[in-house]
N, C-alpha and C. Protein backbone atom coordinates (compact mmCIF):
# COMPACT_ATOMS: atom_id res chain seq x y z
N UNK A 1 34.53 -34.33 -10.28
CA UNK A 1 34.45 -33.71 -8.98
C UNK A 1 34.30 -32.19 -9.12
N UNK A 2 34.98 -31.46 -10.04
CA UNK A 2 34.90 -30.15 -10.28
C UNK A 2 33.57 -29.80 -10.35
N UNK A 3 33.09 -30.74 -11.83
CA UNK A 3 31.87 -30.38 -12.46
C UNK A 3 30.72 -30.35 -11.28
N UNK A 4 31.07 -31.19 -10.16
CA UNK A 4 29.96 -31.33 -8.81
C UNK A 4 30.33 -30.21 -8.13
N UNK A 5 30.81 -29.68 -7.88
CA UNK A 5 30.88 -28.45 -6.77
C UNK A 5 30.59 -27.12 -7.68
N UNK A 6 30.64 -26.65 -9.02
CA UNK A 6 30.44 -25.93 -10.10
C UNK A 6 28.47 -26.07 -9.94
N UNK A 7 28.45 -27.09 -9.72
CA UNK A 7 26.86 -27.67 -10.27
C UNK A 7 26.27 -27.18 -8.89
N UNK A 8 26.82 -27.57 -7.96
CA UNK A 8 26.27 -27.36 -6.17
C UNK A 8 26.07 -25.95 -5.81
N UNK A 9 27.40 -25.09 -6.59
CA UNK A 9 27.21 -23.96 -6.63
C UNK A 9 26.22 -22.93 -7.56
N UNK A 10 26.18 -23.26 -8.36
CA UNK A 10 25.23 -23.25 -9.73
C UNK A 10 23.47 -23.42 -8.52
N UNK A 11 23.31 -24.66 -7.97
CA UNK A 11 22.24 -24.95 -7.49
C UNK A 11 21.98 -23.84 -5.91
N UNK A 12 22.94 -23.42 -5.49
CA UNK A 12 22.80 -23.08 -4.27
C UNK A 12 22.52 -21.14 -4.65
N UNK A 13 22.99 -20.76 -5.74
CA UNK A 13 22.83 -19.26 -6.06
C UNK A 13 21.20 -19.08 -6.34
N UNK A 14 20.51 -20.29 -7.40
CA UNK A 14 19.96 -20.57 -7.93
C UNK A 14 18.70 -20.12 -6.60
N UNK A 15 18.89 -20.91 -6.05
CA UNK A 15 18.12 -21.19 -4.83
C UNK A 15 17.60 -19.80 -3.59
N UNK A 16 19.17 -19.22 -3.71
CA UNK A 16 19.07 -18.60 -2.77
C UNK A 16 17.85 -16.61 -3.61
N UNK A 17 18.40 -16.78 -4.74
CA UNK A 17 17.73 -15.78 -5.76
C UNK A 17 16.08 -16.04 -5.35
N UNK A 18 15.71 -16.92 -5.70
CA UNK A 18 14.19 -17.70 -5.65
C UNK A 18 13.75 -17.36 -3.95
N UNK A 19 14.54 -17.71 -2.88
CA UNK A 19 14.27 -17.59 -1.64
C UNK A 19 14.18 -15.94 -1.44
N UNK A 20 15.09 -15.38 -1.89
CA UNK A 20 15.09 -13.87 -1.93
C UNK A 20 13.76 -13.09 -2.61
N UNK A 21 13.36 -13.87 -3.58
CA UNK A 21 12.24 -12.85 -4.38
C UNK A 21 11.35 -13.69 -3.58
N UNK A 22 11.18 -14.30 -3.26
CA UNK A 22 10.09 -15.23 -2.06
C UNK A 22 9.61 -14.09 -1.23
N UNK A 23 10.63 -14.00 -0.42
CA UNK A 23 10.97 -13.04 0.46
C UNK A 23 10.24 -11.48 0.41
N UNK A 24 10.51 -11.25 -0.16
CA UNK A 24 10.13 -9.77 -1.36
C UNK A 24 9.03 -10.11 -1.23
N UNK A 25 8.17 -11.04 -1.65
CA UNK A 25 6.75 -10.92 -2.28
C UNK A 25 5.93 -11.19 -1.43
N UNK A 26 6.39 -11.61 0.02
CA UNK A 26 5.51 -11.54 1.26
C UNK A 26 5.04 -9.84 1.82
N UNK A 27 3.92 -9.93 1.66
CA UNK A 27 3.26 -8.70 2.28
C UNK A 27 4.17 -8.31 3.71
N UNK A 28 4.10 -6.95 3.82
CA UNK A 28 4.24 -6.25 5.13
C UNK A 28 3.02 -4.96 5.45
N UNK A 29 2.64 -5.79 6.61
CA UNK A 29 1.07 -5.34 7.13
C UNK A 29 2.00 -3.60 7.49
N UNK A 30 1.02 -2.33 6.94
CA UNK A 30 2.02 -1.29 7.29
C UNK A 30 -0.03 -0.10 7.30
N UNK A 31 0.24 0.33 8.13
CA UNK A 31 -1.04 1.45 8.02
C UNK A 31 -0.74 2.38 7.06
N UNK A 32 -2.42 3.05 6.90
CA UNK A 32 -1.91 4.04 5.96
C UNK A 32 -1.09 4.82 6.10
N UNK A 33 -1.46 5.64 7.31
CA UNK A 33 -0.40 6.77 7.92
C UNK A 33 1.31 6.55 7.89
N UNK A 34 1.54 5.54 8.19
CA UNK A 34 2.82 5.08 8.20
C UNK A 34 3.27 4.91 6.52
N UNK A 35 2.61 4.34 5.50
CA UNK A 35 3.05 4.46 4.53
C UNK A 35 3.16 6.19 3.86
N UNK A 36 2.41 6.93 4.01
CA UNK A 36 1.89 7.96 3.91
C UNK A 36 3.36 8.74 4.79
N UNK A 37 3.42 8.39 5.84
CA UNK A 37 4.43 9.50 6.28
C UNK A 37 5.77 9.27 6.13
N UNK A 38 6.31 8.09 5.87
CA UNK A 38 7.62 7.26 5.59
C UNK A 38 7.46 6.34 4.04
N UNK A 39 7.41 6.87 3.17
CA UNK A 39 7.16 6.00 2.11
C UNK A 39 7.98 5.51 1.70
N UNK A 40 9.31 5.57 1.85
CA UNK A 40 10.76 5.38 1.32
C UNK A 40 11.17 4.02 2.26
N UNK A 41 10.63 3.64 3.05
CA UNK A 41 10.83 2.22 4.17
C UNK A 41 9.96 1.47 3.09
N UNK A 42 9.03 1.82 2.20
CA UNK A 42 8.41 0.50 1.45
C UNK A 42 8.31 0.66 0.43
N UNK A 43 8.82 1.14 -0.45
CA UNK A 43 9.62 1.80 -1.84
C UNK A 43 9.96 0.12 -2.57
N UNK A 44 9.10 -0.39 -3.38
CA UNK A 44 9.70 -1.48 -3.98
C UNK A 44 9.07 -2.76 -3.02
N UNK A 45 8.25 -2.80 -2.19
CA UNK A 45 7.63 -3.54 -1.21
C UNK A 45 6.25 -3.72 -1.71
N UNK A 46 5.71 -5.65 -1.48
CA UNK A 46 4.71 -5.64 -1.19
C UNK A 46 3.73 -5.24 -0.18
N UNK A 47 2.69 -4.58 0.38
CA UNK A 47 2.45 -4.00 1.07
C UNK A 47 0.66 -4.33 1.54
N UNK A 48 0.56 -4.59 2.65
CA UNK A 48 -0.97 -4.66 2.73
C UNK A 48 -1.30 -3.74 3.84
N UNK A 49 -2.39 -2.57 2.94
CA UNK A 49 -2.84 -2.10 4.16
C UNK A 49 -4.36 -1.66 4.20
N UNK A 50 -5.20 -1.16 4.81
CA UNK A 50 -6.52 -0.81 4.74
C UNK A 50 -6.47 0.84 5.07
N UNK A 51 -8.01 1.20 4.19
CA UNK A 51 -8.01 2.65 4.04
C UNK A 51 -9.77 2.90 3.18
N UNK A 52 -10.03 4.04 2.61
CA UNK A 52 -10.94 4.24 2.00
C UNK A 52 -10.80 4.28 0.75
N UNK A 53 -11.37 3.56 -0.17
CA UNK A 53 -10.87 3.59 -1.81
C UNK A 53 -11.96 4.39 -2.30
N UNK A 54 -11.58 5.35 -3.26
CA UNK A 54 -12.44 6.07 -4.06
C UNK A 54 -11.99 6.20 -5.80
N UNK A 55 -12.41 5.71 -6.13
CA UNK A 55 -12.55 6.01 -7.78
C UNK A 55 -13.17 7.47 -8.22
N UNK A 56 -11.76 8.88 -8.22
CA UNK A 56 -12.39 9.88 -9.02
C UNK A 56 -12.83 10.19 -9.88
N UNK A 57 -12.03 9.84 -10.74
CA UNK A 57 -12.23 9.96 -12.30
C UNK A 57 -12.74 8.46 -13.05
N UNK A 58 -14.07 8.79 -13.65
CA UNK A 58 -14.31 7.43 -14.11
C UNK A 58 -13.00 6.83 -15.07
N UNK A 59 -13.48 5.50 -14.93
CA UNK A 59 -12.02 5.44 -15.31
C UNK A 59 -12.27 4.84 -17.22
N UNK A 60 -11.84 5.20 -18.34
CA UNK A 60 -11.56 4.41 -19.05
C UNK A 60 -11.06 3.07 -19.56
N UNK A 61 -10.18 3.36 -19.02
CA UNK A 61 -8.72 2.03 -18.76
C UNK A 61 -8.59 2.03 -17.52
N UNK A 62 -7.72 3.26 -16.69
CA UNK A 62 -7.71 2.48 -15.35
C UNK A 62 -7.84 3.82 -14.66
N UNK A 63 -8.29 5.00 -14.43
CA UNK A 63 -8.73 6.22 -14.15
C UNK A 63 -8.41 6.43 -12.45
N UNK A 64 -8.20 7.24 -12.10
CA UNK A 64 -7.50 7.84 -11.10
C UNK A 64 -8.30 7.57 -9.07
N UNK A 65 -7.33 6.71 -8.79
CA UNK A 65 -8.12 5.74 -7.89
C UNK A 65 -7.41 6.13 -6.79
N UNK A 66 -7.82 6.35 -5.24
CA UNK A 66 -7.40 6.65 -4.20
C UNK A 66 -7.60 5.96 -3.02
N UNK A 67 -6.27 5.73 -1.97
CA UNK A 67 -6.62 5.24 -0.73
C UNK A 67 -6.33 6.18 0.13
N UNK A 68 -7.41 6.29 1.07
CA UNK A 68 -7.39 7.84 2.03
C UNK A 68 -7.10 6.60 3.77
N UNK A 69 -7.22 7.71 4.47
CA UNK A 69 -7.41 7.26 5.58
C UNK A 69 -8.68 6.95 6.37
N UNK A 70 -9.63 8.28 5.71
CA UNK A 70 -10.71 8.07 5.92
C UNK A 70 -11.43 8.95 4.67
N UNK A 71 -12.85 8.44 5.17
CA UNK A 71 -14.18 9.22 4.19
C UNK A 71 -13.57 10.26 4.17
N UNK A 72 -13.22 11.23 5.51
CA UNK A 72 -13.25 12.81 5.02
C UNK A 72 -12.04 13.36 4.33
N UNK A 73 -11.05 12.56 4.11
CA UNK A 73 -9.86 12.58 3.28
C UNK A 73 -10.60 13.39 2.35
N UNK A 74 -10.93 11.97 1.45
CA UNK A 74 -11.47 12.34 0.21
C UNK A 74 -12.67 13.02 -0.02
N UNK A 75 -13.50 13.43 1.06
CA UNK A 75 -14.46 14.77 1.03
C UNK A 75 -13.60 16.10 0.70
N UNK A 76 -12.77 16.21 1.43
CA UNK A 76 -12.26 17.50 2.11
C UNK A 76 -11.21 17.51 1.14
N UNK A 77 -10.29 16.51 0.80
CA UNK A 77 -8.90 16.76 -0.14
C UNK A 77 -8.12 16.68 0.56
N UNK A 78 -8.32 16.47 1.99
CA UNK A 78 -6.54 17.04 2.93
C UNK A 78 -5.37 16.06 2.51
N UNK A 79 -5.38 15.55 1.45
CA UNK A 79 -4.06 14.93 1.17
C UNK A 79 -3.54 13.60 1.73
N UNK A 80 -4.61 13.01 2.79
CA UNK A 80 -3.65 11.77 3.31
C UNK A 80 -3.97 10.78 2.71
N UNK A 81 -3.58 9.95 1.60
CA UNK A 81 -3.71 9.42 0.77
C UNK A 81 -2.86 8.86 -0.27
N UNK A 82 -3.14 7.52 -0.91
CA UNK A 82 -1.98 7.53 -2.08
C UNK A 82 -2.69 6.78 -3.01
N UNK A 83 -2.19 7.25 -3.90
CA UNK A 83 -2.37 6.53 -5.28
C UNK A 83 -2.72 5.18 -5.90
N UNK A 84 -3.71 4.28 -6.71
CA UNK A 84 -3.81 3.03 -6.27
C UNK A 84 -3.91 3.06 -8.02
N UNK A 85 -2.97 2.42 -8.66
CA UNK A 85 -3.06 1.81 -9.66
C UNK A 85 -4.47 0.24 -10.01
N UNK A 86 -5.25 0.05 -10.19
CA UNK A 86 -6.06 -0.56 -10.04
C UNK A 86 -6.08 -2.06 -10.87
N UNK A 87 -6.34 -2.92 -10.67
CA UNK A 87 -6.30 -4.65 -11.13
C UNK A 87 -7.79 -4.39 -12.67
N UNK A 88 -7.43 -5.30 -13.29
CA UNK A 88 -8.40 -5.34 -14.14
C UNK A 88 -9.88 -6.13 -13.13
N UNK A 89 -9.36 -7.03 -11.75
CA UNK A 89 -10.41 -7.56 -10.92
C UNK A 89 -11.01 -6.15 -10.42
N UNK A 90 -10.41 -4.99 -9.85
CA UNK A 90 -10.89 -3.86 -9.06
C UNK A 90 -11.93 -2.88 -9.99
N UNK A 91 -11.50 -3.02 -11.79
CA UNK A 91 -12.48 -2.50 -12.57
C UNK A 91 -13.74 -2.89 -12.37
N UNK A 92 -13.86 -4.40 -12.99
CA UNK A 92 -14.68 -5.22 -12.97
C UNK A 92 -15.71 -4.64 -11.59
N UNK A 93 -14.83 -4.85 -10.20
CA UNK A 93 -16.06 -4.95 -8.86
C UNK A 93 -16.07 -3.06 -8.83
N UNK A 94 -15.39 -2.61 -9.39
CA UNK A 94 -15.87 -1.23 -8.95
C UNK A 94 -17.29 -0.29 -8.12
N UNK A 95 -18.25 -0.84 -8.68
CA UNK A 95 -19.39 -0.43 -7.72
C UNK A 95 -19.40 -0.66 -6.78
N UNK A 96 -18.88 -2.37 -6.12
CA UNK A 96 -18.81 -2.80 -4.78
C UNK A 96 -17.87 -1.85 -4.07
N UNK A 97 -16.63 -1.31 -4.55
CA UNK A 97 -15.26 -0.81 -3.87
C UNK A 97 -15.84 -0.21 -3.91
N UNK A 98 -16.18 1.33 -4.91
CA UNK A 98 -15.81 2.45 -4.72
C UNK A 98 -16.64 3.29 -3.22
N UNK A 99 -16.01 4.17 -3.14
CA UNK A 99 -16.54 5.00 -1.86
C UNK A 99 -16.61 3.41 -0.73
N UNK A 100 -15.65 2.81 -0.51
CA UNK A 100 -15.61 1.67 0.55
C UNK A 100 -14.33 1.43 1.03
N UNK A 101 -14.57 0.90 2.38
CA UNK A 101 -13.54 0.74 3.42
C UNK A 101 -12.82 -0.83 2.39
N UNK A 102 -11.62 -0.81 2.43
CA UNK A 102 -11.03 -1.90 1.69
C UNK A 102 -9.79 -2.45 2.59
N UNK A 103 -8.94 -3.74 2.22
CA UNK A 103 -8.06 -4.17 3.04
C UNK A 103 -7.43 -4.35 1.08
N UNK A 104 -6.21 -4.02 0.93
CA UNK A 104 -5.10 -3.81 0.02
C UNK A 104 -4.33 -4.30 -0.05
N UNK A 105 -3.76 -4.84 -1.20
CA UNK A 105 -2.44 -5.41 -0.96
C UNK A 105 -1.88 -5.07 -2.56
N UNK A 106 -0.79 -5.09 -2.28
CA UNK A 106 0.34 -4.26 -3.39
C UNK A 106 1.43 -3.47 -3.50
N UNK A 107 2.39 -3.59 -4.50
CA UNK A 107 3.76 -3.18 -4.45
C UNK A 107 3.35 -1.39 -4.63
N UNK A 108 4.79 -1.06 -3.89
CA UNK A 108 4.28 0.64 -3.35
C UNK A 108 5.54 1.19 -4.35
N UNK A 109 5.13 1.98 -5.47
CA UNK A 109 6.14 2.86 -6.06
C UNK A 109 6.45 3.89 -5.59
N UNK A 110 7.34 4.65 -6.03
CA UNK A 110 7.53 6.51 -5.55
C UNK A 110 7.70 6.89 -6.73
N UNK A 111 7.30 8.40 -7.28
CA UNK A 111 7.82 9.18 -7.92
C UNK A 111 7.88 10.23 -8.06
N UNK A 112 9.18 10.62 -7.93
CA UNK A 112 10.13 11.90 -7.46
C UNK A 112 9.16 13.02 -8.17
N UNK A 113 8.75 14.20 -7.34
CA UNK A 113 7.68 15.08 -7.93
C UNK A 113 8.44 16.48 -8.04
N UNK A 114 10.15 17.00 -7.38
CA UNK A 114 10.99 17.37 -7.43
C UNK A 114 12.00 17.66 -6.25
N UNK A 115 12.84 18.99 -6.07
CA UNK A 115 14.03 18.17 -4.83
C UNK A 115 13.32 18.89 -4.09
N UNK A 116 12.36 19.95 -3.48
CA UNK A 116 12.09 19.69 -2.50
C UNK A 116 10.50 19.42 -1.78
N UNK A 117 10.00 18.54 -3.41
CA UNK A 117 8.83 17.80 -2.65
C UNK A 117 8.51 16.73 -2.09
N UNK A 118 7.62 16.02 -1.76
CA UNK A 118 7.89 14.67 -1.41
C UNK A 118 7.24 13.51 -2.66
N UNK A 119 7.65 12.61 -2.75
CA UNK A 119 7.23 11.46 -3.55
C UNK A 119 5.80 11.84 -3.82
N UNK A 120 5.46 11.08 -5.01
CA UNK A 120 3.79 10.37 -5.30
C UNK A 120 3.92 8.92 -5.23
N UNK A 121 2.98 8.93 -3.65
CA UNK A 121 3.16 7.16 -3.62
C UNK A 121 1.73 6.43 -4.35
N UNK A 122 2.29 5.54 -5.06
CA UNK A 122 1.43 4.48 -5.70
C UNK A 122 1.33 3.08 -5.56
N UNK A 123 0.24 2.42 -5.28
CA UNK A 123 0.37 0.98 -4.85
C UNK A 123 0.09 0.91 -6.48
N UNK A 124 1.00 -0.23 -6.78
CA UNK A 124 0.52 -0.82 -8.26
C UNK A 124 0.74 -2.41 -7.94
N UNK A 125 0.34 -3.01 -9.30
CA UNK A 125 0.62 -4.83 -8.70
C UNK A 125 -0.56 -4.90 -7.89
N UNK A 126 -1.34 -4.45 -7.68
CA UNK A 126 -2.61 -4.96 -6.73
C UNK A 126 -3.10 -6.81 -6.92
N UNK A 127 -2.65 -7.12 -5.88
CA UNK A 127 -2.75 -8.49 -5.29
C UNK A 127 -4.20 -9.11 -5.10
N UNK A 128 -4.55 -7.63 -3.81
CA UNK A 128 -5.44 -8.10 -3.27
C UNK A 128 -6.57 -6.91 -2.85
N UNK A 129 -8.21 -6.75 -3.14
CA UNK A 129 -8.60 -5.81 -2.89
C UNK A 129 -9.53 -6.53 -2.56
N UNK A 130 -10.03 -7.01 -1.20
CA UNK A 130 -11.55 -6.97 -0.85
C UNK A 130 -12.27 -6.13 0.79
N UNK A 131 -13.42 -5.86 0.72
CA UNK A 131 -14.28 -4.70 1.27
C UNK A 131 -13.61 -5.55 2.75
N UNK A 132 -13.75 -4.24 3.53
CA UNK A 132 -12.59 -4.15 5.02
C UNK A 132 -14.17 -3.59 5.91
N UNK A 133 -13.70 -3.99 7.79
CA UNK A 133 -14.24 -3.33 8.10
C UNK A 133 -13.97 -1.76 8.48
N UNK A 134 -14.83 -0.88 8.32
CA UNK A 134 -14.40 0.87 8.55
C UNK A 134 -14.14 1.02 10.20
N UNK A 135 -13.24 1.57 9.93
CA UNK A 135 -12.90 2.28 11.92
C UNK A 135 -13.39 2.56 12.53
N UNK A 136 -13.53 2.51 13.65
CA UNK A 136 -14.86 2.56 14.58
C UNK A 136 -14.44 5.13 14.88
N UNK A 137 -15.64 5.30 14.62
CA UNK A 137 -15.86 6.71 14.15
C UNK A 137 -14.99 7.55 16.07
N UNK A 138 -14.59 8.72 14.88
CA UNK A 138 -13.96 9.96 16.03
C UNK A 138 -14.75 10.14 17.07
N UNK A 139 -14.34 10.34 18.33
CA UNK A 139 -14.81 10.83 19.23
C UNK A 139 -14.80 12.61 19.30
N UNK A 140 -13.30 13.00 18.62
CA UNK A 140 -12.94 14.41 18.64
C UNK A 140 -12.36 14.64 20.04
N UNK A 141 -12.56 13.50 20.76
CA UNK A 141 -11.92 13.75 22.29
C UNK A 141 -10.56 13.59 22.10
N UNK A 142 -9.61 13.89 22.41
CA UNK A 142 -7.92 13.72 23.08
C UNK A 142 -7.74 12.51 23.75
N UNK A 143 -7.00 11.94 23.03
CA UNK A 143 -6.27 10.84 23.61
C UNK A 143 -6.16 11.11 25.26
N UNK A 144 -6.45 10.23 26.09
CA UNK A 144 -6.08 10.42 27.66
C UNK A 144 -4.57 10.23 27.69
N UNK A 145 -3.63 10.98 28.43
CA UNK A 145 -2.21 11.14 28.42
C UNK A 145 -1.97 10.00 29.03
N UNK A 146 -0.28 9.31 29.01
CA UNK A 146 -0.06 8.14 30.16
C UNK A 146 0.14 9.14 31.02
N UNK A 147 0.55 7.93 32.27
CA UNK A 147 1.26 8.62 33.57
C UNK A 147 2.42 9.70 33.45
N UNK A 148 3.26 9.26 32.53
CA UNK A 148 4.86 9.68 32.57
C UNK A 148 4.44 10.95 31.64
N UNK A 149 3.68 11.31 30.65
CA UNK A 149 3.24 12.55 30.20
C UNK A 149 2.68 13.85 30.74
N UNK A 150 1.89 13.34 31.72
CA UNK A 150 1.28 14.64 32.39
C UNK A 150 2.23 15.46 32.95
N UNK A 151 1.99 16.56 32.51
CA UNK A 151 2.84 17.95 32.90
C UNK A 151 2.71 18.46 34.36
């Protein structure tokens, strides 16, 4: 009788570990911006999101790969962007990706760049990389205010 409730328990930790990393390894749909401005909410998270991938640096092995928000991110440099550790599949299709709208999926690292900068976020573990559709283009117009906003 011991050895059965030892064993039940044994089976039920067992179980619940497995359900937990289950858990974990389900994507959370998160935009760029949001990863980009809160990176510490998905720190250790699988993560799927869409953006512009660019391959800067050709890569040898796995050479220095970016998800922007948009094209002019990575024209211009303005920084909204993170880091994309790349799949030996993303080498391979590289011509198809690069300079292309993509839908992503992958665990999001941080690393501490000092105390009062902010993280370098990196998707690594790439799951999933295939061509996305691109955002329908700026107007440059202003959002129309709601009701309860207008001054």
């Amino acid at each position: 009788m011991r050895r059965a409730r030892i064993l039940l328990v044994i089976l039920f930790l067992g179980l619940t570990h497995v359900t937990g990393r289950a858990q974990d390894a389900r994507p959370v749909a998160v935009s760029l911006v949001q990863l980009i401005a809160v990176p510490e909410r998905f720190s250790g998270r699988v993560v799927e999101t869409r953006g512009y991938l660019a391959f800067l640096i050709p890569p040898r092995d796995v050479g220095v790969v970016t998800l922007s928000v948009s094209e002019d991110d990575v024209k211009y440099m303005l920084g909204n962007d993170v880091l994309v550790k790349p799949s030996e599949q993303m080498l391979k299709e590289r011509e198809k990706l690069d300079h292309a709208y993509v839908t992503l999926r992958g665990r999001v690292a941080l690393t501490p760049t000092g105390v009062d900068s902010p993280s370098i976020v990196t998707i690594t573990e790439v799951q999933l990389c295939e061509l996305s559709v691109p955002p329908p283009p700026r107007t440059g117009r202003p959002l129309p205010l709601e009701r309860n906003d207008r001054r």
